[in-house]
Protein backbone atom coordinates (compact mmCIF):
# COMPACT_ATOMS: atom_id res chain seq x y z
CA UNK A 1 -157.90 148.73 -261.91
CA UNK A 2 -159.23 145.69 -259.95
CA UNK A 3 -161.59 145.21 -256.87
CA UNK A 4 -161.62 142.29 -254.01
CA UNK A 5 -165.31 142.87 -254.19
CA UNK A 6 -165.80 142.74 -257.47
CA UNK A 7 -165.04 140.39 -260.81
CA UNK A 8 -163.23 141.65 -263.43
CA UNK A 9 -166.38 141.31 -265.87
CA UNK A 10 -168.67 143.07 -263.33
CA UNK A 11 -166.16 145.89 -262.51
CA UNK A 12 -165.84 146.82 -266.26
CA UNK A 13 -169.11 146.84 -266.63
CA UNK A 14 -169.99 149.31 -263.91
CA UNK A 15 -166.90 151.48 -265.36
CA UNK A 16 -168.15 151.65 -268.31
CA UNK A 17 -171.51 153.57 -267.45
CA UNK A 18 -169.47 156.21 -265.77
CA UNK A 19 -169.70 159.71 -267.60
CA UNK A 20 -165.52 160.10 -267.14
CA UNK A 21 -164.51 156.71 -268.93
CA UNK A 22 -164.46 156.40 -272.89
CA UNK A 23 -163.65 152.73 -272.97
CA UNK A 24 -162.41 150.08 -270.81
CA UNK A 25 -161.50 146.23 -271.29
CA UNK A 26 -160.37 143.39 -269.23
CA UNK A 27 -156.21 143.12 -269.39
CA UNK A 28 -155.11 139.63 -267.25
CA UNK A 29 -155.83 140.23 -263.55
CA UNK A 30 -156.82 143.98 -264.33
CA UNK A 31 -159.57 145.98 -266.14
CA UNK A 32 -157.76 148.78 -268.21
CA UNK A 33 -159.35 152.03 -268.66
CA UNK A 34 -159.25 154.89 -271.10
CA UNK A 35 -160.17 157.76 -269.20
CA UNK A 36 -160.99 161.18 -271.26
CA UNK A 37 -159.21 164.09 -271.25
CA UNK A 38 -160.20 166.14 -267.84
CA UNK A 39 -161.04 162.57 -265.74
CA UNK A 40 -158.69 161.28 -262.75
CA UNK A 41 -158.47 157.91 -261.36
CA UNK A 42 -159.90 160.07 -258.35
CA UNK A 43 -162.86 160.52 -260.22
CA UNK A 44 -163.07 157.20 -260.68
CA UNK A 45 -162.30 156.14 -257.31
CA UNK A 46 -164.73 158.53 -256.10
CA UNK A 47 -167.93 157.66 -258.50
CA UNK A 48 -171.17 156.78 -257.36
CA UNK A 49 -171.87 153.12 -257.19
CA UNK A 50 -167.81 152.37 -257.07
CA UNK A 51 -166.89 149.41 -254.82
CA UNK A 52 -163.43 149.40 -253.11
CA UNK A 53 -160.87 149.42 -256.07
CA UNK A 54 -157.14 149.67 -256.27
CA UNK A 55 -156.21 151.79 -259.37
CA UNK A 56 -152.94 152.78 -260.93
CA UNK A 57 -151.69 154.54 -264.23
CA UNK A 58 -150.49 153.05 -267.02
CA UNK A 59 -148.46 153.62 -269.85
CA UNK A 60 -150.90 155.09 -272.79
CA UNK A 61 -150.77 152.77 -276.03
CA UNK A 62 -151.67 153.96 -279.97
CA UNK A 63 -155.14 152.07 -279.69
CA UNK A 64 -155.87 154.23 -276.58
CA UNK A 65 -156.03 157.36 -278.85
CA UNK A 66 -157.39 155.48 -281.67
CA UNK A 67 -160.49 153.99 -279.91
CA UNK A 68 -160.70 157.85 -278.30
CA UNK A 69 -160.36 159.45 -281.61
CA UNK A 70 -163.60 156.96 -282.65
CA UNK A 71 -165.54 158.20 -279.74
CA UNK A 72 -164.99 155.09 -277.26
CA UNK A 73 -167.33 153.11 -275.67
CA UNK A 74 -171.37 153.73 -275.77
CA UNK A 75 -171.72 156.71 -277.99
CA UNK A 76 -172.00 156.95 -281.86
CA UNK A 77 -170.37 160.76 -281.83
CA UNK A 78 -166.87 160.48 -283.38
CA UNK A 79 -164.44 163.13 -284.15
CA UNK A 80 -162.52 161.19 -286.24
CA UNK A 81 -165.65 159.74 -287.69
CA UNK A 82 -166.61 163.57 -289.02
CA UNK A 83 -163.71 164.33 -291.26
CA UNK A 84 -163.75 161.03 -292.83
CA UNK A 85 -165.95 160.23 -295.96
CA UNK A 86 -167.77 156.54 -296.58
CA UNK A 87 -166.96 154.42 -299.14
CA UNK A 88 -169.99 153.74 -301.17
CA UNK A 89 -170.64 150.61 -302.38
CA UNK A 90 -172.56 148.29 -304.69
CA UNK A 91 -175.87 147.38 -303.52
CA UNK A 92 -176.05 143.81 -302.92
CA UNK A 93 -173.00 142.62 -304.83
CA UNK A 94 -171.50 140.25 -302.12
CA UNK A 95 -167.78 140.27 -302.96
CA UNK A 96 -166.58 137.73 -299.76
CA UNK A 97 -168.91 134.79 -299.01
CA UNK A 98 -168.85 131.98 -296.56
CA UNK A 99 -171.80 129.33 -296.44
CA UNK A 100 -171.50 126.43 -293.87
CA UNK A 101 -168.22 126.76 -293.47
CA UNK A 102 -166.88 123.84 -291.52
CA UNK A 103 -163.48 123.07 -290.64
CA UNK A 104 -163.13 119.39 -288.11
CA UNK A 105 -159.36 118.28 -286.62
CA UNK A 106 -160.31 114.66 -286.03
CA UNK A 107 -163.56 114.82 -284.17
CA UNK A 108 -163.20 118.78 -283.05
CA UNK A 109 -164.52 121.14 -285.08
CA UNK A 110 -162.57 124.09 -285.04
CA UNK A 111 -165.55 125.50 -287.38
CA UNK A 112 -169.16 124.70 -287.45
CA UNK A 113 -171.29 125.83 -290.04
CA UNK A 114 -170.10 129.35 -290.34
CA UNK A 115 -172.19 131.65 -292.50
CA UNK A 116 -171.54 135.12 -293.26
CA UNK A 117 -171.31 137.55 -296.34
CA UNK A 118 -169.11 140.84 -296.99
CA UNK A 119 -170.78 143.49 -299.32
CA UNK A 120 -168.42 145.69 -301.76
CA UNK A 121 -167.10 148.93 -298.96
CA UNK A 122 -167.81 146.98 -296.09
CA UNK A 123 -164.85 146.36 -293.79
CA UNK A 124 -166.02 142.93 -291.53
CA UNK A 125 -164.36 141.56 -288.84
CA UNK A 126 -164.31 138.36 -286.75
CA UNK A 127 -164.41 138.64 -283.06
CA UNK A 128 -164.27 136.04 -280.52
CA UNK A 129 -162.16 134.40 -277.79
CA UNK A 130 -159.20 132.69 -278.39
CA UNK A 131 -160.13 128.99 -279.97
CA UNK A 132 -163.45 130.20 -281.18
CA UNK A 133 -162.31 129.66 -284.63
CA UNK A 134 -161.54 132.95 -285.93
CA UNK A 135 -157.97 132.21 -287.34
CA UNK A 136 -159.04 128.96 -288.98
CA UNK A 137 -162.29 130.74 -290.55
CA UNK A 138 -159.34 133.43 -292.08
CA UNK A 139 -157.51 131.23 -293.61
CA UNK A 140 -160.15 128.96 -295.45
CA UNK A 141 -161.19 132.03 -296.90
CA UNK A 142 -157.84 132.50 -298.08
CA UNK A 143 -157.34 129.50 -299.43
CA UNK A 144 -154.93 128.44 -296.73
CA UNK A 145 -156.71 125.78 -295.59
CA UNK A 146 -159.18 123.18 -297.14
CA UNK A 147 -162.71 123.15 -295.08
CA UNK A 148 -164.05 119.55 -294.32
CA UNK A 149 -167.55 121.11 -295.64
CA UNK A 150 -169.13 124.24 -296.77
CA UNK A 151 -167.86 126.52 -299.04
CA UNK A 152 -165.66 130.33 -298.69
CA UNK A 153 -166.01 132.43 -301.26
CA UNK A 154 -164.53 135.46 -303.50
CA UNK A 155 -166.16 136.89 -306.18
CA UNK A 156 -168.15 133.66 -306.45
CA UNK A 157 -165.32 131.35 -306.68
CA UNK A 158 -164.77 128.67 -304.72
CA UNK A 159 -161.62 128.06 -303.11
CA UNK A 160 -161.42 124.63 -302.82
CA UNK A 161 -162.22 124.86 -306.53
CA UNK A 162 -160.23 127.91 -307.70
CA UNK A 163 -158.35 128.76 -304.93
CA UNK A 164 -155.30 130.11 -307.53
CA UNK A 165 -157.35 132.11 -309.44
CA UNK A 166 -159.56 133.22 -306.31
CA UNK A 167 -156.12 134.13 -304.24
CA UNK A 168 -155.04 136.32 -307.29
CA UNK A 169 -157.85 139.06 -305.88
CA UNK A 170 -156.85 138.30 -302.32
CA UNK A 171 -154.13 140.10 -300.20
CA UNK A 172 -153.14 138.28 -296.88
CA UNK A 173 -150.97 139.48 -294.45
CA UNK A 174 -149.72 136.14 -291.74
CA UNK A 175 -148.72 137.42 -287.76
CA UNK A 176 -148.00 134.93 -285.25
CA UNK A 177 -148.62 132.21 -287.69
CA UNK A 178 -146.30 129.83 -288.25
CA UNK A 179 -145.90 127.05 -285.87
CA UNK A 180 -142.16 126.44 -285.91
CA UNK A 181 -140.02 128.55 -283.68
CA UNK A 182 -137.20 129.12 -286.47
CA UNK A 183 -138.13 128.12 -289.47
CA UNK A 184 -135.40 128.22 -292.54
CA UNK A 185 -135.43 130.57 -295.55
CA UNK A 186 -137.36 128.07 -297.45
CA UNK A 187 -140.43 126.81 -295.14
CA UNK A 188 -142.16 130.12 -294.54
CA UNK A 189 -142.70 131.14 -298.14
CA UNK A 190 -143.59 127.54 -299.09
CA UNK A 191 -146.94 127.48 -297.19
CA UNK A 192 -148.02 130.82 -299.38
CA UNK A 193 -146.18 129.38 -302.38
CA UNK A 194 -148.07 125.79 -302.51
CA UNK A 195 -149.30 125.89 -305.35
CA UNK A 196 -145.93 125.91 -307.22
CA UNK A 197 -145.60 122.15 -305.76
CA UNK A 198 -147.22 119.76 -306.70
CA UNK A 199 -149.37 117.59 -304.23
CA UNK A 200 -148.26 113.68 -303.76
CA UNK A 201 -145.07 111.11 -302.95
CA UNK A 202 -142.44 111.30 -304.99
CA UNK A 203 -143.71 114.81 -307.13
CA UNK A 204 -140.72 116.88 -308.23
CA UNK A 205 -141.15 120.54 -307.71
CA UNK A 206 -141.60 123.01 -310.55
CA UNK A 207 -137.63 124.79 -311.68
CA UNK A 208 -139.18 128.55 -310.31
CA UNK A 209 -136.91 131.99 -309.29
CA UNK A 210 -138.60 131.43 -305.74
CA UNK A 211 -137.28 127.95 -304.93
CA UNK A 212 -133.66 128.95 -306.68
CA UNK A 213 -133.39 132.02 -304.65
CA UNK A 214 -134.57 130.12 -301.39
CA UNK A 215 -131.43 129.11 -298.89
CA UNK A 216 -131.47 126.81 -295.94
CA UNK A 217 -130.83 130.58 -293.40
CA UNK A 218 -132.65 130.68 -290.44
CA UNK A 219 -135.64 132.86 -290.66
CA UNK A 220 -134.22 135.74 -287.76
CA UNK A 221 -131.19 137.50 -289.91
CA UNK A 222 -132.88 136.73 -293.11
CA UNK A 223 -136.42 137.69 -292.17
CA UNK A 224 -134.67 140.97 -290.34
CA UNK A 225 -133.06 141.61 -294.09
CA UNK A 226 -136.11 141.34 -296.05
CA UNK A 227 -137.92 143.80 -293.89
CA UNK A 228 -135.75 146.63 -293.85
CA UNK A 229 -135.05 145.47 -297.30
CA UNK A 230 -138.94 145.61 -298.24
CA UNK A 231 -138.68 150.05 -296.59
CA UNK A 232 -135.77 150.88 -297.97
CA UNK A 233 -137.74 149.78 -301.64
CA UNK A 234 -140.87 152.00 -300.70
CA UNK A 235 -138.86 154.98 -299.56
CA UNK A 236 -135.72 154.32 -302.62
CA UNK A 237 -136.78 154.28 -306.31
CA UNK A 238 -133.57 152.12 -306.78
CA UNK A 239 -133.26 148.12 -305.96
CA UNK A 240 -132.05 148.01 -302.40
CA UNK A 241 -129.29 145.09 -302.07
């Protein structure tokens, strides 16, 4: 949907205070609505306080029905909210900690000052636009990257301090991450296998399985194999080769 009378941030706005939209956000040139179940982009069209729009239907995504299922936009009444039951947990124990958390490339801080805590049960997010540091944040607190100040937390340890025996309670899943196009068999796992080298010119790495089984193969086929590879094992009690 998009209006010449009307900006994007405006239009979804308005949409979103109409009875026959659950949620809406702004898609490139377009603001994308999830309409519920008896609404028409007639309706829509046809609402009170509408300026001249052009709107089309789209193909319906997973998150659509998710963010339906959770009630959408504007209301704290969820159907999918009802059948499922809270995790409870421990008052006060913090279990994820950052405190000043500062992260500088040169000059630009991709970070400033960053506090925040996670409790035991909670599931916490970070939301922002793209560059508001939300990535870099992520991976200091996973001990991917070293912050130019502050400290991130896990079970009170620090990860500039302890980040091996901090990262041994820490599951981290990378998408979109690494910066090189087609990386071989060996760079990938090296960034979340550091700390099997050791730091400096001239240092030898450590005689492990994981650089012995490593081979200069481009990351497409091999990457490919490893995936299917990595369902086959969940689905197969045997080794799949």
């Amino acid at each position: 949907m998009s209006s010449p009378q009307e900006n994007n941030r405006k239009l979804l706005q308005r949409a979103l205070k109409l009875p026959q939209v659950s949620d809406g956000m702004i898609q490139g040139k377009s603001v994308r609505l999830i309409l519920k179940k008896e609404a028409t982009a007639e309706d829509i069209r046809r609402a009170e306080g509408m300026p001249e729009i052009t709107i089309n239907d789209t193909t319906p995504r997973f998150e659509d029905a998710f963010i339906d299922l959770l009630g959408g936009a504007g209301t704290s009444e969820s159907p999918l909210g009802a059948i499922l039951h809270t995790v409870d947990g421990t008052p006060g124990e913090t279990v994820i900690e950052a405190k000043e958390l500062t992260k500088k490339f040169g000059d630009f801080a991709a970070t400033d000052h960053v506090n925040f805590a996670v409790e035991r049960g909670e599931i916490f997010g970070l939301l922002g636009p793209n560059g508001a540091g939300k990535s870099t944040t992520f991976k200091m607190m996973c001990g991917l990257l070293v912050p130019t100040s502050g400290k991130a937390l896990v079970l009170d340890m620090d990860l500039k301090v302890s980040s091996g025996k901090a990262r041994q309670h820490l599951g981290y899943m990378a998408q979109k991450f690494f910066p090189v196009r087609q990386p071989d068999g060996r760079a990938k796992p090296a960034l979340f296998l550091r700390g099997l080298w050791p730091a400096g010119p001239g240092a030898k790495r450590k005689n492990h399985p994981h650089e012995r089984s490593l081979r200069p193969e481009k990351a497409s086929p091999l990457m490919r194999r490893m995936r299917c590879r990595s369902v086959l094992n969940s689905v197969w009690r045997w080794p799949v080769r």
